[in-house]
PDB file of N, CA and C in Angstrom:
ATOM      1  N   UNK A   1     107.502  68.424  54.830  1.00  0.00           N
ATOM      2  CA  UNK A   1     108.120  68.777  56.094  1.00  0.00           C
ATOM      3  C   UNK A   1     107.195  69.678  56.922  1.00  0.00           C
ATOM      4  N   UNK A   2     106.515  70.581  55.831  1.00  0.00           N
ATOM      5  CA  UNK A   2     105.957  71.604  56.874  1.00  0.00           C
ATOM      6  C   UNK A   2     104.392  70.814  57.619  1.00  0.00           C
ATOM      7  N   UNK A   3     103.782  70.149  56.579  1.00  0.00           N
ATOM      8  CA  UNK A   3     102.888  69.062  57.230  1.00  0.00           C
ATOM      9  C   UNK A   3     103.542  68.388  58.691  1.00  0.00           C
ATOM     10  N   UNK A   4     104.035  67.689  58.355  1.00  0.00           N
ATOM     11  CA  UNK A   4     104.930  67.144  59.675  1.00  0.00           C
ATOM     12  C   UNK A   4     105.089  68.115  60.776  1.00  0.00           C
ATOM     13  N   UNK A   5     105.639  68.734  60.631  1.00  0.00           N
ATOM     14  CA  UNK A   5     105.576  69.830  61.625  1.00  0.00           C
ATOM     15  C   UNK A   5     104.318  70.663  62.249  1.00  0.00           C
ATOM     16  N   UNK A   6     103.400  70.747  61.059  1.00  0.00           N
ATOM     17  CA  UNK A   6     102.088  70.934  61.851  1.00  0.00           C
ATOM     18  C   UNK A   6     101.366  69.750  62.610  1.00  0.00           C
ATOM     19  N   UNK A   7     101.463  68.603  62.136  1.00  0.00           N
ATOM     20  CA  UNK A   7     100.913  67.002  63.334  1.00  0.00           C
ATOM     21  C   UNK A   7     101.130  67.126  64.247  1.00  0.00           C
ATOM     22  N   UNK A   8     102.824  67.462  64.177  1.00  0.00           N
ATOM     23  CA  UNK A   8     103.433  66.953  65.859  1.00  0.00           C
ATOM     24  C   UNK A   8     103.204  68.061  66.599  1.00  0.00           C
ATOM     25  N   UNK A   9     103.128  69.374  65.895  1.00  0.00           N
ATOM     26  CA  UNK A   9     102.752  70.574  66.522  1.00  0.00           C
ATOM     27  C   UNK A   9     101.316  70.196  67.316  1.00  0.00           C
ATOM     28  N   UNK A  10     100.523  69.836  66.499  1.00  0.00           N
ATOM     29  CA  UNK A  10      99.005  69.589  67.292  1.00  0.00           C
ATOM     30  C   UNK A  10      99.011  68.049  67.823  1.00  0.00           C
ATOM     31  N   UNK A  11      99.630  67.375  67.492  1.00  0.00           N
ATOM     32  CA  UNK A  11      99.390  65.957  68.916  1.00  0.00           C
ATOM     33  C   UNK A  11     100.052  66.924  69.824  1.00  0.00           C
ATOM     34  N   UNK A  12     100.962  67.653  70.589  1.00  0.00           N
ATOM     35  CA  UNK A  12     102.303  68.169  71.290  1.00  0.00           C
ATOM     36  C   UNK A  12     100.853  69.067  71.908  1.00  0.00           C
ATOM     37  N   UNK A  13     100.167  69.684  71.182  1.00  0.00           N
ATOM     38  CA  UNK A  13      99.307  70.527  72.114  1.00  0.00           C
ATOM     39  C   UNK A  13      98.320  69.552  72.873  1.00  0.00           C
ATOM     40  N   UNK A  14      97.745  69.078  71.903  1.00  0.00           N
ATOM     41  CA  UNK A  14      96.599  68.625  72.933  1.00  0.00           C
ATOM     42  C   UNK A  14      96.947  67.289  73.630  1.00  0.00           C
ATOM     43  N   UNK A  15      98.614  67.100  73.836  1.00  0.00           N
ATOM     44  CA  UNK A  15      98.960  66.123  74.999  1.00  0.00           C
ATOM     45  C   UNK A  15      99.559  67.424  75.950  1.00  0.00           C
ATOM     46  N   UNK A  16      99.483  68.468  75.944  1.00  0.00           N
ATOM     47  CA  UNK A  16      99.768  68.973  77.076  1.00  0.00           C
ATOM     48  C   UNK A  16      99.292  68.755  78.456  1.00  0.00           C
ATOM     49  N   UNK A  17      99.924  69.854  79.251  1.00  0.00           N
ATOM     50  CA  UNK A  17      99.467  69.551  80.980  1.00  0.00           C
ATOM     51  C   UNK A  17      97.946  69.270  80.780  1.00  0.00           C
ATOM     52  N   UNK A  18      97.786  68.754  82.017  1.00  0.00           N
ATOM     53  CA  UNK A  18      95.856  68.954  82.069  1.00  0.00           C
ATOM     54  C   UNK A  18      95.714  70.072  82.791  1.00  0.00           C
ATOM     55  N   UNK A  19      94.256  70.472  82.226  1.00  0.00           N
ATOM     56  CA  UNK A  19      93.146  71.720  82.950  1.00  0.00           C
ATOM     57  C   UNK A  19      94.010  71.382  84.577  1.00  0.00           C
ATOM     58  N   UNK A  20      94.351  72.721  85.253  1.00  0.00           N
ATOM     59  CA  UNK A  20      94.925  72.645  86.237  1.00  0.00           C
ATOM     60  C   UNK A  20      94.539  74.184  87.146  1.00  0.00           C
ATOM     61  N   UNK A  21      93.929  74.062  88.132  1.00  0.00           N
ATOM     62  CA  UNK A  21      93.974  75.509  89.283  1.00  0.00           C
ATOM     63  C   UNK A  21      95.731  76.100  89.479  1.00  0.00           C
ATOM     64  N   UNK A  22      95.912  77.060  89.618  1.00  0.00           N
ATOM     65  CA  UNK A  22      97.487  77.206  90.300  1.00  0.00           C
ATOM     66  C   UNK A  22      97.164  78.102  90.998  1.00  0.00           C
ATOM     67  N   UNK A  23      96.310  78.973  91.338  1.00  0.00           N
ATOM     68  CA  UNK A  23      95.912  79.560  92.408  1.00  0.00           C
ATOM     69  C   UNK A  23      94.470  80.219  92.632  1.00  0.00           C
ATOM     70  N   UNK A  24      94.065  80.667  93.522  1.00  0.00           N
ATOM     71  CA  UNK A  24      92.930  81.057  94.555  1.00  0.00           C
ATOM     72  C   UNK A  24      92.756  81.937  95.695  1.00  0.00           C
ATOM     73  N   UNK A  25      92.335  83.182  95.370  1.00  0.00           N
ATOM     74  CA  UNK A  25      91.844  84.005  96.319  1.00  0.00           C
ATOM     75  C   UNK A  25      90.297  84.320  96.287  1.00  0.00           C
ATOM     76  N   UNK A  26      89.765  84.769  97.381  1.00  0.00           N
ATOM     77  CA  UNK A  26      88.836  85.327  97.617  1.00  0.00           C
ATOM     78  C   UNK A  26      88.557  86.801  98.525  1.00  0.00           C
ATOM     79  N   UNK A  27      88.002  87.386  97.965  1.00  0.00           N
ATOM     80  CA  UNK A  27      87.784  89.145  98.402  1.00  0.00           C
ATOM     81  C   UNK A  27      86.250  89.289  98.537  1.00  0.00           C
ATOM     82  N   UNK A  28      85.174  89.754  99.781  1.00  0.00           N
ATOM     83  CA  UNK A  28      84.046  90.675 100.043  1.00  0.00           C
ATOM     84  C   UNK A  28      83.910  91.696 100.369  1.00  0.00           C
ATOM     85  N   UNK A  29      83.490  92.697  99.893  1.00  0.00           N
ATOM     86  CA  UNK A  29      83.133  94.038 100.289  1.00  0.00           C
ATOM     87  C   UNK A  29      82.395  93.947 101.733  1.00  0.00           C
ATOM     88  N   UNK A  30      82.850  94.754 102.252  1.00  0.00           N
ATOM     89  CA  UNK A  30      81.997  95.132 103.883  1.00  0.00           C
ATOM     90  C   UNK A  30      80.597  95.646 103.271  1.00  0.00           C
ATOM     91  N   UNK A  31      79.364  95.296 103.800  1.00  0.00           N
ATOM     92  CA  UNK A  31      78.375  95.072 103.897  1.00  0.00           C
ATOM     93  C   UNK A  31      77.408  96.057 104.547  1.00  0.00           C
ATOM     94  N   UNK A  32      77.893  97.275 104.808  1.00  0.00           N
ATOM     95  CA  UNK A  32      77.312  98.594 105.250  1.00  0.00           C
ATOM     96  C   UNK A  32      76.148  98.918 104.842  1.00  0.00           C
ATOM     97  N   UNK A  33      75.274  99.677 105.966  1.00  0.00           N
ATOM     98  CA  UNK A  33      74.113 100.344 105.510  1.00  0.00           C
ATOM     99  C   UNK A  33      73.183  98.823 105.617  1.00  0.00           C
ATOM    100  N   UNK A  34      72.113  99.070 105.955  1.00  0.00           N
ATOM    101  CA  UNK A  34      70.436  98.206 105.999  1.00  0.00           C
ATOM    102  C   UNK A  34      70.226  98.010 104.572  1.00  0.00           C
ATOM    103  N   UNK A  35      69.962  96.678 104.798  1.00  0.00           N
ATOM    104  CA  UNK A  35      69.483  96.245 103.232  1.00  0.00           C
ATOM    105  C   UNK A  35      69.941  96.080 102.071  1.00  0.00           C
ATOM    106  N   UNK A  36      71.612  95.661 102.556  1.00  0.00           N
ATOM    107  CA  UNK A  36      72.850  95.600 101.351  1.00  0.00           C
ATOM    108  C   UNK A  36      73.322  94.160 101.140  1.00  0.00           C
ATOM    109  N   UNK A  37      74.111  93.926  99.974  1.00  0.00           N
ATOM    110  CA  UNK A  37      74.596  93.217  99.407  1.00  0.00           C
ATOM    111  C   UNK A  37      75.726  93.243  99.454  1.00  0.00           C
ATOM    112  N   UNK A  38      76.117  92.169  99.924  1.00  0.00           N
ATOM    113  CA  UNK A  38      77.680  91.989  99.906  1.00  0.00           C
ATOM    114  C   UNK A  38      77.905  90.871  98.282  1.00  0.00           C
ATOM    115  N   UNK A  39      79.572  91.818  97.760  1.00  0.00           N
ATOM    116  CA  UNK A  39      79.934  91.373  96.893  1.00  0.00           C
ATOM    117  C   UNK A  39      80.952  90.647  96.676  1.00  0.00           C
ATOM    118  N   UNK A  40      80.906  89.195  96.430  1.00  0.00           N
ATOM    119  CA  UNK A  40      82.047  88.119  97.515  1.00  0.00           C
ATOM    120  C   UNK A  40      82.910  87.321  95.726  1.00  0.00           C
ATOM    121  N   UNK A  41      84.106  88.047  95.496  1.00  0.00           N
ATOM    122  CA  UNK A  41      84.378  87.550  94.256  1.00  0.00           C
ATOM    123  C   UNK A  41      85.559  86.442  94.429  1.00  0.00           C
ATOM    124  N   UNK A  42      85.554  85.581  94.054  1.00  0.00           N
ATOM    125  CA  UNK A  42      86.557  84.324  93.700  1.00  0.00           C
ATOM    126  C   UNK A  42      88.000  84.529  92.493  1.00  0.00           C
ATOM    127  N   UNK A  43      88.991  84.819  92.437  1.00  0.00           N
ATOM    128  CA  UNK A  43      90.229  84.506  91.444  1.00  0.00           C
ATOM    129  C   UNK A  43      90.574  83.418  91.249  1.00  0.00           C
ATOM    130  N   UNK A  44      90.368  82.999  90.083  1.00  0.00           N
ATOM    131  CA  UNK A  44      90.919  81.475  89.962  1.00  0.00           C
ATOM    132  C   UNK A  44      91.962  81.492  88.758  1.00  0.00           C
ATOM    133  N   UNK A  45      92.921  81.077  89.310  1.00  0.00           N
ATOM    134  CA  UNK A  45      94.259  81.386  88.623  1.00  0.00           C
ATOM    135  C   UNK A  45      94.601  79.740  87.989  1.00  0.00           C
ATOM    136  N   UNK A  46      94.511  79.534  86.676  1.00  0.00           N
ATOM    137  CA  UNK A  46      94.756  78.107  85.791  1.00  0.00           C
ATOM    138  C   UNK A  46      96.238  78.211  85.121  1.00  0.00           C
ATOM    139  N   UNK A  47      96.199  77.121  84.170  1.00  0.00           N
ATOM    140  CA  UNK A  47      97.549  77.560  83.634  1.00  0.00           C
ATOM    141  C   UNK A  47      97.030  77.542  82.260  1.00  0.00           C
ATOM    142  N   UNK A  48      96.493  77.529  81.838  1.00  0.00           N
ATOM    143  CA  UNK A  48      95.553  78.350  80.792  1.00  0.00           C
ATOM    144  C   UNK A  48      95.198  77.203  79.723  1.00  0.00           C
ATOM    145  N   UNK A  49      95.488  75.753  80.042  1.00  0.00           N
ATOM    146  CA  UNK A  49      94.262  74.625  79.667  1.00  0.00           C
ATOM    147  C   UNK A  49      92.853  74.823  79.433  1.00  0.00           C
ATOM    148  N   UNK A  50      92.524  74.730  78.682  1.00  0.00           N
ATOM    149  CA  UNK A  50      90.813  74.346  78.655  1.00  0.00           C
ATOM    150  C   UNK A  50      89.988  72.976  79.521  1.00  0.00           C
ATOM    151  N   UNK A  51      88.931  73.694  80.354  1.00  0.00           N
ATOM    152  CA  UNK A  51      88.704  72.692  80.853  1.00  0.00           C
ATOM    153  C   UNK A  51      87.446  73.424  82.016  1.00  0.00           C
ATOM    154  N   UNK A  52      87.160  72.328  82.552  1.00  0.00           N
ATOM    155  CA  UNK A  52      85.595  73.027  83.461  1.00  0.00           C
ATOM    156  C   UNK A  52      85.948  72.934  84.762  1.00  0.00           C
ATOM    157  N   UNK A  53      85.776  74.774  85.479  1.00  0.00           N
ATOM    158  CA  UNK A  53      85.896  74.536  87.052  1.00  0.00           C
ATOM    159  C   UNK A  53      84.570  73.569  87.745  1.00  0.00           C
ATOM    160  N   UNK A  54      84.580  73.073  88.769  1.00  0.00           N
ATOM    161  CA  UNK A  54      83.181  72.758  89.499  1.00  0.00           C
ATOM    162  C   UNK A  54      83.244  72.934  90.810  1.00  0.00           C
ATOM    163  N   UNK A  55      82.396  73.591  90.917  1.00  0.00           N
ATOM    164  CA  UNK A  55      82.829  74.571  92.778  1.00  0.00           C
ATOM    165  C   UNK A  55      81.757  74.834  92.983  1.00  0.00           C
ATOM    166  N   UNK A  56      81.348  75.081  94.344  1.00  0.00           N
ATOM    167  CA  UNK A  56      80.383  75.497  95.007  1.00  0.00           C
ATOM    168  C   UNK A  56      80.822  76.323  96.384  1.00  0.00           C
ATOM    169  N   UNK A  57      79.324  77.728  96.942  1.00  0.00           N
ATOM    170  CA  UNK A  57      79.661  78.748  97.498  1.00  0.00           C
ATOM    171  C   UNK A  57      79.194  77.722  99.076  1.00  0.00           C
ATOM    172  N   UNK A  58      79.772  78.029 100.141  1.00  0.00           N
ATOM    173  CA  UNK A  58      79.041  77.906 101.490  1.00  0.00           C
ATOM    174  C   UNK A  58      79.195  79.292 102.389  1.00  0.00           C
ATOM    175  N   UNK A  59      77.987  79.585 103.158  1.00  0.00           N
ATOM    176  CA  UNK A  59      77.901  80.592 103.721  1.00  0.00           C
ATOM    177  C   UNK A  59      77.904  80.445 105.073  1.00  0.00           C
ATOM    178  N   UNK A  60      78.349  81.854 105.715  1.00  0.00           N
ATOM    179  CA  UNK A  60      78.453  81.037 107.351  1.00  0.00           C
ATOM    180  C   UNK A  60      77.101  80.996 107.729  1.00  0.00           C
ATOM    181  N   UNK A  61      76.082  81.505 107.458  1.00  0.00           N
ATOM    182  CA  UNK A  61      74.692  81.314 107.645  1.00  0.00           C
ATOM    183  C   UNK A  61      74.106  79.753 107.403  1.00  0.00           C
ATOM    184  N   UNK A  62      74.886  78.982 107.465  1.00  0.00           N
ATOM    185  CA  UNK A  62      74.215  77.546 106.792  1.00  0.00           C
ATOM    186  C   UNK A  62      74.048  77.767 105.364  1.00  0.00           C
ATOM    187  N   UNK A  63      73.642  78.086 104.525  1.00  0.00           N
ATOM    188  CA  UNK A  63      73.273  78.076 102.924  1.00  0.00           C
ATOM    189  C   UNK A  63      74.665  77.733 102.154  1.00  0.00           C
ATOM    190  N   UNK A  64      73.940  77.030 101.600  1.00  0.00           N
ATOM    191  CA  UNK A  64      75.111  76.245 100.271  1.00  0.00           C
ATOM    192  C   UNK A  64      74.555  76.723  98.911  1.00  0.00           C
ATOM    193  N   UNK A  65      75.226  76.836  98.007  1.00  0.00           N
ATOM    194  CA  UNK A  65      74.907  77.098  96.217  1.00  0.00           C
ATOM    195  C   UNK A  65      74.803  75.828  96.043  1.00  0.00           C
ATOM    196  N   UNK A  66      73.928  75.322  95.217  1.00  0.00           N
ATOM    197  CA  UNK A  66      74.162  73.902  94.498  1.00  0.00           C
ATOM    198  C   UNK A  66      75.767  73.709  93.524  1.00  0.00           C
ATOM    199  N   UNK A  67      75.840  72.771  93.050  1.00  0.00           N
ATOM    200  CA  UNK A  67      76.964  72.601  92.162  1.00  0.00           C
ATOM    201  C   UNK A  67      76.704  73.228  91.053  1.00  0.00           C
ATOM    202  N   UNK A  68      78.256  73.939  91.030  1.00  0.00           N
ATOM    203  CA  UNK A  68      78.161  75.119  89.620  1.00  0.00           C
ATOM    204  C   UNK A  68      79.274  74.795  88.912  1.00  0.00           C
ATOM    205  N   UNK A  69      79.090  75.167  87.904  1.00  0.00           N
ATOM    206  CA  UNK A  69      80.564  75.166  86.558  1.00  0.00           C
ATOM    207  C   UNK A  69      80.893  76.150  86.078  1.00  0.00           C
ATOM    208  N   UNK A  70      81.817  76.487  85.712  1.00  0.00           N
ATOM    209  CA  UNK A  70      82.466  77.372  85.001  1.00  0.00           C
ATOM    210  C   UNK A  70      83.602  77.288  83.847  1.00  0.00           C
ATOM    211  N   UNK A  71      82.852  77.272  82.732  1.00  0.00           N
ATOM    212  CA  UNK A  71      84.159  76.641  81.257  1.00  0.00           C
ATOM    213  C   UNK A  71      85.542  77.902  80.753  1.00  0.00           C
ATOM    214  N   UNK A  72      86.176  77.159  80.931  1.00  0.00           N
ATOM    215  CA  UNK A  72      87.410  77.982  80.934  1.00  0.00           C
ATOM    216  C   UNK A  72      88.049  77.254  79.182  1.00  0.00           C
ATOM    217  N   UNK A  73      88.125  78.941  77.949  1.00  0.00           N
ATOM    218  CA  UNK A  73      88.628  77.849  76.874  1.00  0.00           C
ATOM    219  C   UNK A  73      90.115  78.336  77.165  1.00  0.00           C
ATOM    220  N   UNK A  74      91.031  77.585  76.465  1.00  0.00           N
ATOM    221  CA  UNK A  74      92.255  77.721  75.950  1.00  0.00           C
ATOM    222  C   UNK A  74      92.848  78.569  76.127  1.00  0.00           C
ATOM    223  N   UNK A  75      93.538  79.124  76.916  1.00  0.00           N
ATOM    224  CA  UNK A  75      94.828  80.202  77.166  1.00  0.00           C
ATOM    225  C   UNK A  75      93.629  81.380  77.778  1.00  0.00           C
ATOM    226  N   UNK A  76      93.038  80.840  78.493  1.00  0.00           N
ATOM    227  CA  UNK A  76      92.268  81.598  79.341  1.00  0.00           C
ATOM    228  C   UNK A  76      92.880  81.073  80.573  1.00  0.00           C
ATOM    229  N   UNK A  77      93.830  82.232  81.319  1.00  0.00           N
ATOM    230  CA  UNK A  77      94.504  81.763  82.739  1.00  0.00           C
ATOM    231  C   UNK A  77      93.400  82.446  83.830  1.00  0.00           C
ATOM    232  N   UNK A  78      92.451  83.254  84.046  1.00  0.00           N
ATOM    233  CA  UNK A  78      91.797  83.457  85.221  1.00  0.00           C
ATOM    234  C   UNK A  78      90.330  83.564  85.249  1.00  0.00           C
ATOM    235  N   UNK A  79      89.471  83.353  85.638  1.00  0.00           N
ATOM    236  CA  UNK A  79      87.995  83.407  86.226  1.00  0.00           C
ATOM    237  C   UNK A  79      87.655  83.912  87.643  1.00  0.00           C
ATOM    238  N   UNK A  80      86.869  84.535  87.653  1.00  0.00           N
ATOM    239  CA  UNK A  80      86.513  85.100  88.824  1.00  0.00           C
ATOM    240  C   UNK A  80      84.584  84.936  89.034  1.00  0.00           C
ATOM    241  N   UNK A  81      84.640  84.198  89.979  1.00  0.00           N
ATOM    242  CA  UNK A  81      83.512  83.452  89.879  1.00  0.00           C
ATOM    243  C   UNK A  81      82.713  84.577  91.079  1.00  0.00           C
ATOM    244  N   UNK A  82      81.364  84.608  91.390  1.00  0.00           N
ATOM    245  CA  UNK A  82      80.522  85.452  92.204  1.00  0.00           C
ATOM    246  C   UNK A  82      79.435  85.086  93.096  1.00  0.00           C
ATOM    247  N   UNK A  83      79.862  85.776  93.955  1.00  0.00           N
ATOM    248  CA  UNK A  83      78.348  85.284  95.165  1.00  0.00           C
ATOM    249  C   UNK A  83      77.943  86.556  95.919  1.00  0.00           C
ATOM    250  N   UNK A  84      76.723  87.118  95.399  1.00  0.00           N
ATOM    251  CA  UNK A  84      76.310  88.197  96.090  1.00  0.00           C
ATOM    252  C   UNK A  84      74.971  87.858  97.376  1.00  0.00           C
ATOM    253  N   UNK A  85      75.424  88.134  98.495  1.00  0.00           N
ATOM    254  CA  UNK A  85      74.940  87.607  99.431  1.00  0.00           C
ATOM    255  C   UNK A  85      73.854  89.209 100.131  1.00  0.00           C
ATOM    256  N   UNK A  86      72.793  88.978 100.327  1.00  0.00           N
ATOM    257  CA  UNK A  86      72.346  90.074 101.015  1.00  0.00           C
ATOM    258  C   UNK A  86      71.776  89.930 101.770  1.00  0.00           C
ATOM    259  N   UNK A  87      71.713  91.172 102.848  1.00  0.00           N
ATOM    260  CA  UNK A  87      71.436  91.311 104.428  1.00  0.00           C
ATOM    261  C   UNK A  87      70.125  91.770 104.454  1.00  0.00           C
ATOM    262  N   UNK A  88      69.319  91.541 105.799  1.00  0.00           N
ATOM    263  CA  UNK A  88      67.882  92.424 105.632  1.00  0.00           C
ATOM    264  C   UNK A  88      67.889  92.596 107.702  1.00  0.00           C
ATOM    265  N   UNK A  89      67.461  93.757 107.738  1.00  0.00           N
ATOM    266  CA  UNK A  89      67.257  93.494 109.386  1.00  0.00           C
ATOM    267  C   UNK A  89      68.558  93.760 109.899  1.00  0.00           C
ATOM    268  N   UNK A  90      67.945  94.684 111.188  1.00  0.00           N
ATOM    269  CA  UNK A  90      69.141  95.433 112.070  1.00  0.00           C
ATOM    270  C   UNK A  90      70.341  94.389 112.998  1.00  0.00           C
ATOM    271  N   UNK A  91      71.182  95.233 113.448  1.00  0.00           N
ATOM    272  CA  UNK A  91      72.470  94.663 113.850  1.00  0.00           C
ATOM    273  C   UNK A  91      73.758  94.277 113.396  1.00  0.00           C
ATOM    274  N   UNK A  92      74.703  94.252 113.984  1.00  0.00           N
ATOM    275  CA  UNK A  92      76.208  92.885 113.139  1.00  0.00           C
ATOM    276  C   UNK A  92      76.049  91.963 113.078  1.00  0.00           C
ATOM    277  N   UNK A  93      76.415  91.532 111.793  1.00  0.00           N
ATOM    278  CA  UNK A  93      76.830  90.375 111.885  1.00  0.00           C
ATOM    279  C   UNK A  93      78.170  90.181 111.171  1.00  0.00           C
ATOM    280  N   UNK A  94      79.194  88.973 111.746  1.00  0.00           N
ATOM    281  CA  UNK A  94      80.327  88.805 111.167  1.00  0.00           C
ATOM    282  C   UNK A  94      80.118  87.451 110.145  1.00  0.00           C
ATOM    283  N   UNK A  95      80.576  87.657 108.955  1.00  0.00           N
ATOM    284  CA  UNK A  95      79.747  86.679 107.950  1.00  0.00           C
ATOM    285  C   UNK A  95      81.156  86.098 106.969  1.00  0.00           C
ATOM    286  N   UNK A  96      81.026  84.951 107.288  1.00  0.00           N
ATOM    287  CA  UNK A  96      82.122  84.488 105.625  1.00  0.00           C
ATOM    288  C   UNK A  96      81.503  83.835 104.570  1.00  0.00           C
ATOM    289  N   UNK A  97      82.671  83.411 103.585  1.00  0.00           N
ATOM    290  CA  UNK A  97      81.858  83.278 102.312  1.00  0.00           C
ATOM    291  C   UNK A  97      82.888  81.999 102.086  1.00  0.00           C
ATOM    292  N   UNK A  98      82.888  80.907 101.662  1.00  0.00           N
ATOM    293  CA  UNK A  98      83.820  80.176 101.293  1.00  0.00           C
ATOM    294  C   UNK A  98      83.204  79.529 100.570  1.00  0.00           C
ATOM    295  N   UNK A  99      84.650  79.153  99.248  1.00  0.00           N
ATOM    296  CA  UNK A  99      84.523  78.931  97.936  1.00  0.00           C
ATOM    297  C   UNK A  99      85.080  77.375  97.668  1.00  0.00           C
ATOM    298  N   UNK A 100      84.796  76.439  97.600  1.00  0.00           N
ATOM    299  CA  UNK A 100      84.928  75.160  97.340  1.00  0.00           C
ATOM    300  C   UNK A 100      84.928  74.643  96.057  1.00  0.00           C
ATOM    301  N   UNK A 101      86.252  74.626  95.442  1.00  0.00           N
ATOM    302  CA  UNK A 101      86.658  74.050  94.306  1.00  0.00           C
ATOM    303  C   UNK A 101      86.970  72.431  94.284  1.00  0.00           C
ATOM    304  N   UNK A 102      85.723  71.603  93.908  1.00  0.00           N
ATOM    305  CA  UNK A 102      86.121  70.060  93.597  1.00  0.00           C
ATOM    306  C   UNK A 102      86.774  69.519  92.431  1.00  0.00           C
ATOM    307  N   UNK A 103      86.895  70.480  91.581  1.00  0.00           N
ATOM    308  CA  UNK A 103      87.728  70.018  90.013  1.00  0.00           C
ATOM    309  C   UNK A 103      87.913  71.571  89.294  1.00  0.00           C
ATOM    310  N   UNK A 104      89.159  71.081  88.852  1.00  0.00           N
ATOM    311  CA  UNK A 104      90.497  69.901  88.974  1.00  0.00           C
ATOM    312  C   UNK A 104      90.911  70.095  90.334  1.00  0.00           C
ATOM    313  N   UNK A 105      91.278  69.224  91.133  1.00  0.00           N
ATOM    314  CA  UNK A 105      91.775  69.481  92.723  1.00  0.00           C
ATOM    315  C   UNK A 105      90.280  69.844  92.950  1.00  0.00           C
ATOM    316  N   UNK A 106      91.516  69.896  94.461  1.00  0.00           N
ATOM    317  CA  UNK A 106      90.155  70.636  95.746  1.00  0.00           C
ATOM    318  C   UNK A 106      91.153  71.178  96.205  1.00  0.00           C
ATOM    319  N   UNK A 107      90.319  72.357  96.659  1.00  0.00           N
ATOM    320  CA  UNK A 107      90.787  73.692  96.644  1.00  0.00           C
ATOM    321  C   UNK A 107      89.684  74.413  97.610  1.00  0.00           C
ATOM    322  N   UNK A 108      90.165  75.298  98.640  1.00  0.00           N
ATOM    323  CA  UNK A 108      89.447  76.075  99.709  1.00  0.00           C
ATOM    324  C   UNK A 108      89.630  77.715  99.642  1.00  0.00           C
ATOM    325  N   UNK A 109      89.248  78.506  99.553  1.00  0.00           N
ATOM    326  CA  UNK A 109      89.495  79.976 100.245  1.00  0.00           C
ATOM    327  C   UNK A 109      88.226  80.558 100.904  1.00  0.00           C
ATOM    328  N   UNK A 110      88.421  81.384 101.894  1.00  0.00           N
ATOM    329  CA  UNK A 110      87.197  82.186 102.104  1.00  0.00           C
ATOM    330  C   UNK A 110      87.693  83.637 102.342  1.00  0.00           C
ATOM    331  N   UNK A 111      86.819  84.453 102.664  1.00  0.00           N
ATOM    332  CA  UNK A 111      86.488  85.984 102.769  1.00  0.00           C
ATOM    333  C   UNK A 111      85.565  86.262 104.046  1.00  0.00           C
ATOM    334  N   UNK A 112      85.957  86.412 105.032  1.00  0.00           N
ATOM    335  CA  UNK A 112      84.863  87.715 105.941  1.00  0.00           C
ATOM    336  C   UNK A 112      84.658  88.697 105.669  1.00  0.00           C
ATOM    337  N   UNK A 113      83.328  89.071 105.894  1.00  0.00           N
ATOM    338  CA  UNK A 113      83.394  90.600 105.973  1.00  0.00           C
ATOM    339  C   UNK A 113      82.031  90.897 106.891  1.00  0.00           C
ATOM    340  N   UNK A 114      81.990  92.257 107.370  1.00  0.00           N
ATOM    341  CA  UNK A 114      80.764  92.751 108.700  1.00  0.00           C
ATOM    342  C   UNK A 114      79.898  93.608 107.965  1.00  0.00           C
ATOM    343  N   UNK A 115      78.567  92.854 108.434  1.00  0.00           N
ATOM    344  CA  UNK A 115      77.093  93.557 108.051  1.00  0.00           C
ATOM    345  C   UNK A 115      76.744  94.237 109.177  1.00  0.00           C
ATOM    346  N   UNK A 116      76.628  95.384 108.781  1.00  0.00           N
ATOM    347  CA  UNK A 116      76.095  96.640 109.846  1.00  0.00           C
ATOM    348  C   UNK A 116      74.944  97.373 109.576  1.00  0.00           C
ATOM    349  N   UNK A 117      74.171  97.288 110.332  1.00  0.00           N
ATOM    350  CA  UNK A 117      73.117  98.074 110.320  1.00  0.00           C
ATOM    351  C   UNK A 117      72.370  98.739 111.319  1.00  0.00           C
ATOM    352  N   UNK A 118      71.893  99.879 111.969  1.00  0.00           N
ATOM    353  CA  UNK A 118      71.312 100.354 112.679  1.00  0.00           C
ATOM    354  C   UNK A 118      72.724 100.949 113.253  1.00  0.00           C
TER     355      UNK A 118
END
């Protein structure tokens, strides 16, 4: 009996939900002072499947990250993925960061934040 009960226990798991996003924010630090780095972090909220994010960063500057992954195991519900972007040279600028999740789903957030200098 107790055999039995461990099978169906493990077919029952690994037919569960699939690797799934359930939510997404994004947060950057303001960008103060000449010659700083802004710190642009991603929350990625799963339902705690195992399985691989694949996302990529776009900047409002034109620049893209190539395609990235991120392995998420088993009853791991959040990741927080990173893009540190830095400034060189005087003036504002108003700058976003957006985070493009192609798997599982597609999925969007971004973050502004102002580079100041001089």
């Amino acid at each position: 009996m107790i055999l039995l009960c461990t099978v169906v226990f493990l077919f029952w798991d690994r037919q569960g939900p699939a690797f799934a996003v359930t939510g997404l924010s994004v947060r950057a630090s303001a960008a103060d002072g000449c010659g700083t780095t802004a710190d642009v972090v991603a929350r990625v909220r799963t339902n705690g499947q195992p399985g691989t994010l694949r996302y990529r960063w776009l900047r409002s500057d034109g620049t893209a990250s190539g395609p990235l992954r991120e392995r998420l195991a088993r009853g791991q519900r959040e990741a927080r993925l990173r893009l540190q972007w830095t400034f060189r040279g005087e003036g504002t600028v108003r700058a976003t960061a957006e985070l493009r999740i192609s798997s599982p789903g597609r999925r969007t957030a971004s973050a502004a934040f102002t580079y100041r200098c001089g």
